[in-house]
Protein backbone atom coordinates (compact mmCIF):
# COMPACT_ATOMS: atom_id res chain seq x y z
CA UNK A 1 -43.40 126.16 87.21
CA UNK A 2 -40.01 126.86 88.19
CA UNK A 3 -38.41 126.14 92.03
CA UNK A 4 -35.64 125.88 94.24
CA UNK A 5 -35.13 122.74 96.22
CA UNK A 6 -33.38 122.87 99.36
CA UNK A 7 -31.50 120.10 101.26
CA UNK A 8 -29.36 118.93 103.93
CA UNK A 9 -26.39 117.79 102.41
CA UNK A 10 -26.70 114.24 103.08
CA UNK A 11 -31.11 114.63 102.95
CA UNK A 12 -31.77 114.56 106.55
CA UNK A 13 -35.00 116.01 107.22
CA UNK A 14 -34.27 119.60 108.67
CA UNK A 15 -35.30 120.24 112.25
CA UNK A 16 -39.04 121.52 111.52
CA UNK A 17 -38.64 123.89 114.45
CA UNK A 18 -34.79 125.20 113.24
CA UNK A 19 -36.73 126.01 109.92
CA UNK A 20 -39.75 127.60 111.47
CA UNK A 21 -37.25 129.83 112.88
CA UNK A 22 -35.78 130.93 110.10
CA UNK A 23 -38.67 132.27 108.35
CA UNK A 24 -40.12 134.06 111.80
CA UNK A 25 -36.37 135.42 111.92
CA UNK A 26 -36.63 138.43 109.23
CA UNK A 27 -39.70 140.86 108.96
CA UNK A 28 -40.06 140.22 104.72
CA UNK A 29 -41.43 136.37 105.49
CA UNK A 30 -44.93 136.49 106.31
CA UNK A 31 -46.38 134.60 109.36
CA UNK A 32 -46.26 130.52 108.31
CA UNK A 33 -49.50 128.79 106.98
CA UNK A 34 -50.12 125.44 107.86
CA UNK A 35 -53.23 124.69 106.24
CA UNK A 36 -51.66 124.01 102.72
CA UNK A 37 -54.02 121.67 100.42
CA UNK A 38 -50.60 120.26 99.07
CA UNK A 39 -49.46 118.65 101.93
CA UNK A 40 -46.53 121.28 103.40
CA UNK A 41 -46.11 121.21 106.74
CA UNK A 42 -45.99 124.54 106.87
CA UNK A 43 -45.41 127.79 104.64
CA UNK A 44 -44.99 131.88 104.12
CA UNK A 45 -44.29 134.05 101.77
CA UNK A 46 -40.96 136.11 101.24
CA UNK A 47 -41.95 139.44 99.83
CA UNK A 48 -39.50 142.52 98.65
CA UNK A 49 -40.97 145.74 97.31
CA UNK A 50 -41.32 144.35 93.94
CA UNK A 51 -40.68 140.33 93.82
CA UNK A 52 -42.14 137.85 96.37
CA UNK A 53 -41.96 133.96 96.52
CA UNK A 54 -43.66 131.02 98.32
CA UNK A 55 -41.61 128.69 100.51
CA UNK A 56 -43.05 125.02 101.70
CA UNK A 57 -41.39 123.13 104.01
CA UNK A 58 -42.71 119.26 103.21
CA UNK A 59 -44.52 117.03 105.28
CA UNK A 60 -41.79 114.69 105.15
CA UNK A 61 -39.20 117.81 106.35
CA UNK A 62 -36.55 116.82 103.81
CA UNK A 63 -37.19 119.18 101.15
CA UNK A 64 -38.17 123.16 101.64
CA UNK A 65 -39.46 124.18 97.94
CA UNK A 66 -39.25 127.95 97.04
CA UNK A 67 -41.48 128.99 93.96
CA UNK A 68 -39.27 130.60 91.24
CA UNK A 69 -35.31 130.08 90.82
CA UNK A 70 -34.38 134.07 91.13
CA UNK A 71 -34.56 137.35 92.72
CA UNK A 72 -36.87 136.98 95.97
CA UNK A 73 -36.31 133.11 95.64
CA UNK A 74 -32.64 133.35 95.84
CA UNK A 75 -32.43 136.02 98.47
CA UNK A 76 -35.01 133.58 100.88
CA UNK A 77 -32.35 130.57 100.23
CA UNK A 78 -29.56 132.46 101.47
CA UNK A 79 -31.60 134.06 104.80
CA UNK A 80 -32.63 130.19 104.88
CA UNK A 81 -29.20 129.35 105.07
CA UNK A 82 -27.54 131.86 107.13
CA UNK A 83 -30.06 131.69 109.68
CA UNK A 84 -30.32 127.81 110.24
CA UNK A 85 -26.13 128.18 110.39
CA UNK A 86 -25.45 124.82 107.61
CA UNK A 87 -24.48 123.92 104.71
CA UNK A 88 -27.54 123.69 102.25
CA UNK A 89 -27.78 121.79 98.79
CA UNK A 90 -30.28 123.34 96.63
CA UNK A 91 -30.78 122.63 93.01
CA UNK A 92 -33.56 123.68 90.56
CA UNK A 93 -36.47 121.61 89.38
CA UNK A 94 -34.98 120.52 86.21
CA UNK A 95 -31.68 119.54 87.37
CA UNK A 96 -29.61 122.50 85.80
CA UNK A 97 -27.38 122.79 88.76
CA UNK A 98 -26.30 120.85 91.86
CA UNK A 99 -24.91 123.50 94.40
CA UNK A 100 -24.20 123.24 98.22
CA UNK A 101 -23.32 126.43 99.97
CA UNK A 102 -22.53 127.26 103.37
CA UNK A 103 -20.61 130.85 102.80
CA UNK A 104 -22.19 133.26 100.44
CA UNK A 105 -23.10 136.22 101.45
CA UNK A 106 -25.13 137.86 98.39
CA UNK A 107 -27.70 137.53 96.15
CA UNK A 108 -24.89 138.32 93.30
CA UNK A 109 -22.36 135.58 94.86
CA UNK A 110 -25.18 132.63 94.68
CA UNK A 111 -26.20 133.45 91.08
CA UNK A 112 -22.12 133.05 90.56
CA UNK A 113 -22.10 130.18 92.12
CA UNK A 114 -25.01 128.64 90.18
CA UNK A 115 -23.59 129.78 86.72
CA UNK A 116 -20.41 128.61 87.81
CA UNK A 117 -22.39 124.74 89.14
CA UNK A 118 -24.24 124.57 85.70
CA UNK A 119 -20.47 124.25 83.74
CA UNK A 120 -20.18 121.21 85.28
């Protein structure tokens, strides 16, 4: 399975509430789950018309994992970002990039920037 790993930029856990937040902040995440078998503290859903993703926070708080590494998945990171107002590390689950991003502003400008973070 592919995913997107989010992080502080020096891996402090996130502020569980700041996150929470976040997702209630925009109509396309659904209302949070917190009865996840794999040990999340909480999670939702993202959903567009025709692409959706899951998004865990973990019980530890230092990692939110989205399911998938594009369209819904990448649009969720950025609302993620914008809305908890720091700069956010994500990479994928194979190490292909290593990105932190505080200013993009579209789904096009983050794919950029991860093409561009994979030439390194």
């Amino acid at each position: 399975m592919q995913f997107l790993l989010l992080f502080n930029p020096d891996f402090a856990p996130f502020d569980p509430h700041m996150v929470e937040r976040a997702f209630r902040s925009c109509a396309a995440f659904t209302p949070l789950r917190t009865d996840d078998p794999g040990g999340a503290l909480f999670e939702c859903d993202y959903i567009e018309p025709d692409n959706w993703t899951t998004i865990r926070l973990g019980s530890d708080s230092e990692a939110i994992s989205i399911k998938n590494t594009w369209g819904a998945a990448l649009k969720a990171a950025l609302l993620i970002q914008q809305h908890l107002g720091v700069p956010i590390r994500m990479f994928d689950d194979d190490n292909g990039f290593d990105l932190t991003f505080s200013d993009i502003q579209s789904v096009e400008e983050l794919e950029a920037a991860i093409d561009n973070a994979r030439r390194r």
